[in-house]
Protein backbone atom coordinates (compact mmCIF):
# COMPACT_ATOMS: atom_id res chain seq x y z
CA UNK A 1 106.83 118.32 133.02
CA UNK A 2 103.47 116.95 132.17
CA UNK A 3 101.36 116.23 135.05
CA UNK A 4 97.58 114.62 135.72
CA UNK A 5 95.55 116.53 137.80
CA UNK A 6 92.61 114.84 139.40
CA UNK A 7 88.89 116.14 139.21
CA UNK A 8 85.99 115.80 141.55
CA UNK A 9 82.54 117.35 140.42
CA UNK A 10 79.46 117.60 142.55
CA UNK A 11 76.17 118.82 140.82
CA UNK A 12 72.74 120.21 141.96
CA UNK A 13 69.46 118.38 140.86
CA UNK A 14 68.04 121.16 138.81
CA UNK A 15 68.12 120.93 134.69
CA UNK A 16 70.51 123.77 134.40
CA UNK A 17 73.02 123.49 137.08
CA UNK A 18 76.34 125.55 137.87
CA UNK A 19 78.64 122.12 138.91
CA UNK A 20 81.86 122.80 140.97
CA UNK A 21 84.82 120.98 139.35
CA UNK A 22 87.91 120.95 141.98
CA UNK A 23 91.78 119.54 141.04
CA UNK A 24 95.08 118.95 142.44
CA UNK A 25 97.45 121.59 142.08
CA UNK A 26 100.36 120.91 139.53
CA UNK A 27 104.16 119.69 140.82
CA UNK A 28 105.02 122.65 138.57
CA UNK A 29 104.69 125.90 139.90
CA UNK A 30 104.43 129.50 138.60
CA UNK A 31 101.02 127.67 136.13
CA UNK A 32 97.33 128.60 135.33
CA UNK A 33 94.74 126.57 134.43
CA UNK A 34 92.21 126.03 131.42
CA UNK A 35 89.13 123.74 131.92
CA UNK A 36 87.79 122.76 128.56
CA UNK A 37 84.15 121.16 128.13
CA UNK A 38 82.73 119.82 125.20
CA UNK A 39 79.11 118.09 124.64
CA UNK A 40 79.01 114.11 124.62
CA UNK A 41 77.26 114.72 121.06
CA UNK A 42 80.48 116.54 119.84
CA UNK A 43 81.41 114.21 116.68
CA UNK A 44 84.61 113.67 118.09
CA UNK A 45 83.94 112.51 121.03
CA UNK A 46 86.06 111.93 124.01
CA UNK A 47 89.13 114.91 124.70
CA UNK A 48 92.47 113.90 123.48
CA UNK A 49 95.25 116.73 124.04
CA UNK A 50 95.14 117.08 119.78
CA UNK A 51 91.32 117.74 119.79
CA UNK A 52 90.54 119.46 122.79
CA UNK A 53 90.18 122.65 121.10
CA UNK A 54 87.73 121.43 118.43
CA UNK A 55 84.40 122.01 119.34
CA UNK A 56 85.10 122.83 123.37
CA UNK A 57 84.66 125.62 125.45
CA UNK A 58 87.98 126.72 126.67
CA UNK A 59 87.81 128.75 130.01
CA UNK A 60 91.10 129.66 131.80
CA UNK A 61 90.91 130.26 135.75
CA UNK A 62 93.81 131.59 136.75
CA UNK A 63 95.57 129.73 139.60
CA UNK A 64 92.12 128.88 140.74
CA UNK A 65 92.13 124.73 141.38
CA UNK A 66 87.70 125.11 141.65
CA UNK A 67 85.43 126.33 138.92
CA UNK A 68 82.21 126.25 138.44
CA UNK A 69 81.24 124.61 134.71
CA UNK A 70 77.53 125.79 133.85
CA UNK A 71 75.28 122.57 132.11
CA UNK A 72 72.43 123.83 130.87
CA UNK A 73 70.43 120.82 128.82
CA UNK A 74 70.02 117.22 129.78
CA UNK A 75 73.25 116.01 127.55
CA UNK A 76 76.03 114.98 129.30
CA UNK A 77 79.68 116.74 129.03
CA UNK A 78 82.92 115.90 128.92
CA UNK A 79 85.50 117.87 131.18
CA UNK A 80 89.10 117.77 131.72
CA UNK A 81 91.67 120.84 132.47
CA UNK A 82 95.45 121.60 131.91
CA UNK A 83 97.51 123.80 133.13
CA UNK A 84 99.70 125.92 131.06
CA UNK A 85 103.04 127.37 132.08
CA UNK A 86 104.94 129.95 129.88
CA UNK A 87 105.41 128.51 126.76
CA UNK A 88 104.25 125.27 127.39
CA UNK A 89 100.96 123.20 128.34
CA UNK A 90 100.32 120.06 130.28
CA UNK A 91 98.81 116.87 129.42
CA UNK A 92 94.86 116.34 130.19
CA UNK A 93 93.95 116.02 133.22
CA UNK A 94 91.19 112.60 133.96
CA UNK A 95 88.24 113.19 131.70
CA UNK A 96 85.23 113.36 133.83
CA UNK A 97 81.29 113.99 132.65
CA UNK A 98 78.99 116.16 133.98
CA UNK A 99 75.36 116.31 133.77
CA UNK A 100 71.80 117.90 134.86
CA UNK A 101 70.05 116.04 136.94
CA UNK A 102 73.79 114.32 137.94
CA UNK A 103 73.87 110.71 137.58
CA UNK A 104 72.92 108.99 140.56
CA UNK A 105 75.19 106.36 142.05
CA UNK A 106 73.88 104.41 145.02
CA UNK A 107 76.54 102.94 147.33
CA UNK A 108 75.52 99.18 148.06
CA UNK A 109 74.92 98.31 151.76
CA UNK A 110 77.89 96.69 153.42
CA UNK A 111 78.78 94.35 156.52
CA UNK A 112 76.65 91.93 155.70
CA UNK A 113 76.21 89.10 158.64
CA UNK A 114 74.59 86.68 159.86
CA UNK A 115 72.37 88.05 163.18
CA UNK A 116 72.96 86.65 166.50
């Protein structure tokens, strides 16, 4: 059973930063995991499950659902993670990218009205 795990990341502002990735556990049990990372300016690009081990960094982490995924330049990176039972390994997880200083996103104000 293939199953999609999902991935938060939070970042510091610093140039090289250690970012903590988290996921949901997988449905399956008795699994370990493998986060992968790969530069944006890898060649090919975005991870598909047939490429993920060209060019990547494959790090397994146990039954862990955190890690920490060191960026140390200004170029984003691609992450995603699997977990691998046995004899067999999931699908990729959602592809998220990292970087140093983290993109910003600004929330937009809300409840806009009309004073009284």
């Amino acid at each position: 059973m293939r199953t999609l795990l999902a991935l938060l990341a939070f970042a510091s502002t610093a140039l090289a930063a250690d970012i903590q990735i988290m996921w949901d556990p997988s449905t399956t049990t008795n699994v370990t995991y493998i986060v992968w990372i790969r530069s944006t300016t890898n060649a090919l690009g975005s991870f598909t499950f047939a490429n993920r081990r060209n060019g990547s960094i494959e790090t397994p982490v146990g039954t862990n659902t955190t890690a920490i995924v060191q960026v140390t330049s200004a170029t984003p990176s691609y992450v995603v993670v699997t977990a691998k039972g046995i004899a067999l390994e999931s699908d990729l997880s959602n592809q998220i990218v990292v970087a140093t200083p983290p993109v910003e996103v600004v929330a937009p104000p809300s409840n806009l009205r009309i004073g009284q």
